[in-house]
N, C-alpha and C. Protein backbone atom coordinates (compact mmCIF):
# COMPACT_ATOMS: atom_id res chain seq x y z
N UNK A 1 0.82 -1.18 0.00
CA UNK A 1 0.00 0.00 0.00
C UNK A 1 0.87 1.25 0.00
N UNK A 2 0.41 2.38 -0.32
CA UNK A 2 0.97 3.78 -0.62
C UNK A 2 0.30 4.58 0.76
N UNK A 3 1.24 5.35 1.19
CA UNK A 3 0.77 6.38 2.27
C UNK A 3 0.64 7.93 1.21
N UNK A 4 -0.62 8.40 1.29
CA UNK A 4 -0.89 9.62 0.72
C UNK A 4 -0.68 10.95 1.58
N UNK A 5 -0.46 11.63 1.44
CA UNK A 5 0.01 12.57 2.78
C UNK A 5 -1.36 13.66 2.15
N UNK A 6 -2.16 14.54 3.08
CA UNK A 6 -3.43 15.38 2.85
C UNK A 6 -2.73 16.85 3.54
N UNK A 7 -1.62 17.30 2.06
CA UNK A 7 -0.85 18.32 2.81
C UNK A 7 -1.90 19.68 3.16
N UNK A 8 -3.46 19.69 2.85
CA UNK A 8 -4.15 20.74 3.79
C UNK A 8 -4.57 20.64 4.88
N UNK A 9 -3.97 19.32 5.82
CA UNK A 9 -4.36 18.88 6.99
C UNK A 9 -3.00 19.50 7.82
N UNK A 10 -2.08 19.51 7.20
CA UNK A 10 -0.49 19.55 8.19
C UNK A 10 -1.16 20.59 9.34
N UNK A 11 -0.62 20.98 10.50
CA UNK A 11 -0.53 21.34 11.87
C UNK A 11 0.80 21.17 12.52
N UNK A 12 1.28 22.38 13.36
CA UNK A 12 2.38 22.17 13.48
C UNK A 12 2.14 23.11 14.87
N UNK A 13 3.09 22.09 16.00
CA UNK A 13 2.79 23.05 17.46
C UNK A 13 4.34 23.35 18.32
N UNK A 14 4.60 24.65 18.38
CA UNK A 14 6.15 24.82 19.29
C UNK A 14 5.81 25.04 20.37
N UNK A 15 6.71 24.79 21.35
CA UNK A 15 7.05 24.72 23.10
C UNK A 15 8.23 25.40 23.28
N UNK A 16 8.14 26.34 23.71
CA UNK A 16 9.68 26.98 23.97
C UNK A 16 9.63 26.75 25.56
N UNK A 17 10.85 26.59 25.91
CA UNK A 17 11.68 26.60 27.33
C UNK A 17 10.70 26.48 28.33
N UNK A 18 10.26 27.88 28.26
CA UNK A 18 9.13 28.80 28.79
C UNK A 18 7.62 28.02 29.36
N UNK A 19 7.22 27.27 28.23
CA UNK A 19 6.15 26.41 28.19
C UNK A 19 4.78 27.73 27.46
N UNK A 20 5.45 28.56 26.38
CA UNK A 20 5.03 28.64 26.41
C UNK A 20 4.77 28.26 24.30
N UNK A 21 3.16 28.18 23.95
CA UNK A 21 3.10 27.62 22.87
C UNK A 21 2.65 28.48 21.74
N UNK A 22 2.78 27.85 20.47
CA UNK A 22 2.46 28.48 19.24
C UNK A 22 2.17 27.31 18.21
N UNK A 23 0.59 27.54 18.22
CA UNK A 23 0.23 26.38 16.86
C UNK A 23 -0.32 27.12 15.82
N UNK A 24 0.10 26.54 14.50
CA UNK A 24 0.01 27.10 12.95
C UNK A 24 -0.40 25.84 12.57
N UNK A 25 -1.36 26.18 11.03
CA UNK A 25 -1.92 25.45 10.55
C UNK A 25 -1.82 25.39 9.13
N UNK A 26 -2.11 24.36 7.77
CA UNK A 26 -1.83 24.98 6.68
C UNK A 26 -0.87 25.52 6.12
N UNK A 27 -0.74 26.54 5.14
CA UNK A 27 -0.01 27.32 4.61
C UNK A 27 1.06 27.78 5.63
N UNK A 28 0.57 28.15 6.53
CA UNK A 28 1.18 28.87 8.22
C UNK A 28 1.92 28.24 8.30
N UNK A 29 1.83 26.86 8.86
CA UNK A 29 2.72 26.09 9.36
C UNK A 29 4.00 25.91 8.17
N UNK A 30 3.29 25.04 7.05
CA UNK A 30 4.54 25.06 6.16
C UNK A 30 5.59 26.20 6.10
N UNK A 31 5.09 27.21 5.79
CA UNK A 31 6.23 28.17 5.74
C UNK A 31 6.89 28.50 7.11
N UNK A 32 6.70 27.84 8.20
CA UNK A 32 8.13 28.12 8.75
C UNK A 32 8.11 27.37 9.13
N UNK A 33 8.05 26.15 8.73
CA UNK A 33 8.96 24.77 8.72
C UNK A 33 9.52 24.70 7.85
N UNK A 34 10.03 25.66 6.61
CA UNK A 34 10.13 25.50 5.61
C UNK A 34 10.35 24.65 4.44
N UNK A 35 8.98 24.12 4.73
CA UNK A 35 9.01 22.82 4.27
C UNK A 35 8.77 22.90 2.82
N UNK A 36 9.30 21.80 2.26
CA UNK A 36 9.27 21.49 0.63
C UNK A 36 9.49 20.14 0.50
N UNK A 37 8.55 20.29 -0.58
CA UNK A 37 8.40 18.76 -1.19
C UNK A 37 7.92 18.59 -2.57
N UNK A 38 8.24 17.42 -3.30
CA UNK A 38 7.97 17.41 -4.50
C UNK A 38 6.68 16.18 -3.93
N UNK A 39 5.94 16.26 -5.11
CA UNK A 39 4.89 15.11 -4.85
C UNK A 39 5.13 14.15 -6.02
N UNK A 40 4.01 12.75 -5.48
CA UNK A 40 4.29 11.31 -6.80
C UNK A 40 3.60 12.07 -7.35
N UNK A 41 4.15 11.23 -8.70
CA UNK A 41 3.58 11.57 -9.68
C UNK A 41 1.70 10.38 -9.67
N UNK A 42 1.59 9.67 -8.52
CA UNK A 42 0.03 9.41 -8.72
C UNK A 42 0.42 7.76 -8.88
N UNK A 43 1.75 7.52 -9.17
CA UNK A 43 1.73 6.19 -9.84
C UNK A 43 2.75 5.51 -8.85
N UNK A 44 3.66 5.66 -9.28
CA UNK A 44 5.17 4.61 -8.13
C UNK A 44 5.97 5.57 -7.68
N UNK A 45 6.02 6.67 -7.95
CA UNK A 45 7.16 7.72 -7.42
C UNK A 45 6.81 7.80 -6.24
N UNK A 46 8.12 8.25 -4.90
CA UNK A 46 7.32 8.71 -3.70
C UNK A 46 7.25 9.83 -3.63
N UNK A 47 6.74 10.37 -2.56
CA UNK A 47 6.94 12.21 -2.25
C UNK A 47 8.44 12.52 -1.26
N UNK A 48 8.96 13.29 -2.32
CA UNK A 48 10.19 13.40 -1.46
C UNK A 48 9.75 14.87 -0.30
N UNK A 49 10.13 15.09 0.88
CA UNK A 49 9.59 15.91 1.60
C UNK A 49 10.94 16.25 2.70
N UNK A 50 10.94 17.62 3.00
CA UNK A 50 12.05 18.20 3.74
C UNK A 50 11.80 19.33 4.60
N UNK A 51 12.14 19.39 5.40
CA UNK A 51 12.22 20.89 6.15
C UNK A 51 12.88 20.83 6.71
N UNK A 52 12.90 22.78 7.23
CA UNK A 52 14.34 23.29 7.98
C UNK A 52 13.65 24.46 9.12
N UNK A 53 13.56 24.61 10.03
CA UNK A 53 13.49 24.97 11.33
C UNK A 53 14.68 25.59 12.65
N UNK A 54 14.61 26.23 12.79
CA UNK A 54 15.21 26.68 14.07
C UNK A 54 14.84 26.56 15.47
N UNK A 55 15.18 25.57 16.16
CA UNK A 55 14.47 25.35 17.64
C UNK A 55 15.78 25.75 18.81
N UNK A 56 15.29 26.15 19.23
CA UNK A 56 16.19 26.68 20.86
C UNK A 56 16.30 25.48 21.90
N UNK A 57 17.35 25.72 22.61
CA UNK A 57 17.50 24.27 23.36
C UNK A 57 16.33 24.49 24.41
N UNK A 58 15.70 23.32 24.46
CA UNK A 58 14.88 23.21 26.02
C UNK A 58 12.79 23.55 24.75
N UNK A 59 13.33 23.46 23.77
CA UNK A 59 12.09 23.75 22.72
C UNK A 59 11.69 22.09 22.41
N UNK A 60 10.56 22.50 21.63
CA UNK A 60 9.76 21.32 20.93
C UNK A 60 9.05 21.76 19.89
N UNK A 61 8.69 21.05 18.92
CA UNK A 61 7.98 21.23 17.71
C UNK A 61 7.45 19.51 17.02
N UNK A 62 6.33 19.77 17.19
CA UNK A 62 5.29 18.39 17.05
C UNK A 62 4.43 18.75 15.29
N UNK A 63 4.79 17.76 14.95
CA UNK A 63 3.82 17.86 13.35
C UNK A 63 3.22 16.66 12.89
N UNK A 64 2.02 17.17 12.45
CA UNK A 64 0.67 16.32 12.48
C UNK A 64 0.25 16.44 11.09
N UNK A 65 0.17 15.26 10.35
CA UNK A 65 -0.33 15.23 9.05
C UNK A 65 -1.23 14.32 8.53
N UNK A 66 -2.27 14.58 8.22
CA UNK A 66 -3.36 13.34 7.92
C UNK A 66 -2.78 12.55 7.13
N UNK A 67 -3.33 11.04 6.81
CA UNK A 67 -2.75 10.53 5.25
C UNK A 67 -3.78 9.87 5.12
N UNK A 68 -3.99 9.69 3.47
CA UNK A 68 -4.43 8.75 3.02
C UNK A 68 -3.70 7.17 2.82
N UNK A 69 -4.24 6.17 3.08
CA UNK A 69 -3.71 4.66 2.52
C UNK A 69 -4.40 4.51 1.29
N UNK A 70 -3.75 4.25 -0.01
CA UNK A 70 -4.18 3.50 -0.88
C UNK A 70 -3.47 2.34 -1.27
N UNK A 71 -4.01 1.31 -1.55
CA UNK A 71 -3.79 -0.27 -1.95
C UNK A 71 -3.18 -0.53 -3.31
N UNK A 72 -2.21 -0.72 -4.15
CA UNK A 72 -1.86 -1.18 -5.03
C UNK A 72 -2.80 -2.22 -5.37
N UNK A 73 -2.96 -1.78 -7.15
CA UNK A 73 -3.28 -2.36 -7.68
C UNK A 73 -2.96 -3.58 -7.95
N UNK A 74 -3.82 -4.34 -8.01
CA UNK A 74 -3.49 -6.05 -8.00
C UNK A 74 -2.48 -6.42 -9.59
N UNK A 75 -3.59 -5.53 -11.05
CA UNK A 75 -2.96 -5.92 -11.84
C UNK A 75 -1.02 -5.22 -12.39
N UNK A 76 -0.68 -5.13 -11.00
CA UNK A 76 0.52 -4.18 -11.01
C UNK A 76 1.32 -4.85 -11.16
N UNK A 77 0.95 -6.31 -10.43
CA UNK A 77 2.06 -7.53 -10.36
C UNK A 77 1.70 -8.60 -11.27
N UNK A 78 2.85 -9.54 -10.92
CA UNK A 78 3.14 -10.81 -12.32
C UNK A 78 2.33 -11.58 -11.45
N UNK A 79 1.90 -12.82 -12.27
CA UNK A 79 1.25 -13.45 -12.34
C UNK A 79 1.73 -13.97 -10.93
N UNK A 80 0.88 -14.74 -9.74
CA UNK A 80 0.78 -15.53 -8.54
C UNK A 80 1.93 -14.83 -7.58
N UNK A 81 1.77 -13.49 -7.69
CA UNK A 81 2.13 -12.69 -6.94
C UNK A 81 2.43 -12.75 -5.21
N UNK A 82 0.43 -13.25 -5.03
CA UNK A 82 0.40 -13.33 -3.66
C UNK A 82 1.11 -14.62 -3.25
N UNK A 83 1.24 -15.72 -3.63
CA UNK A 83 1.85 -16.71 -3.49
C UNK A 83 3.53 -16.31 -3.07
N UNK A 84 4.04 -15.59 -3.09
CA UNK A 84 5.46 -15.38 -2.46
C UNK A 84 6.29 -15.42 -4.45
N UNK A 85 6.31 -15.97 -4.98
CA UNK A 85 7.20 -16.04 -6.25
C UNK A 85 7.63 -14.99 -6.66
N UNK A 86 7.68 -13.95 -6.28
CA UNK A 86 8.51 -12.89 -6.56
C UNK A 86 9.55 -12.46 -5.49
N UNK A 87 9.56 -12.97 -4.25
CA UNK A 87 10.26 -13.01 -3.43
C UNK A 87 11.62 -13.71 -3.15
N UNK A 88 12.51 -13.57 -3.40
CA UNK A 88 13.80 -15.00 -3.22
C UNK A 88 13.48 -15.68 -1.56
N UNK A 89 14.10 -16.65 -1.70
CA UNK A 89 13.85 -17.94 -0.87
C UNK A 89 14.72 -17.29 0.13
């Protein structure tokens, strides 16, 4: 199966030292996580995904992203697939 990532769900929450907090959502959040990513192309590619952040010692930063699961297609594989034969011994 494929993990779909639902990048209008992302959420992102900081803790400084302090205790004290800051949650962003969306667009918000991405940009200062400065996050980037390319997406699949829908088929076998994965999503490559990165970010860059600045946290202070005694900080935290928690990120929350919905996903979708989708199932590969059965006719993707060779013939008696589920049977292990594509697997070495």
């Amino acid at each position: 199966f494929f993990i779909r990532p639902l990048w209008h769900s992302i959420r992102a929450v900081w803790v400084d030292a302090t205790g004290a907090t800051v949650e962003l959502a969306g667009a918000e959040a991405m940009e200062r996580l400065q996050l980037q990513f390319t997406a699949s192309d829908g088929l076998r590619s994965p999503t490559d995904l990165s970010l860059s952040l600045e946290l202070k010692s005694g900080g935290s930063v928690s990120i929350f992203l919905d996903v979708l699961k989708n199932f590969i297609n059965f006719r993707e594989f060779s013939y008696a697939c589920e049977k292990g034969f594509d697997v070495g011994g």
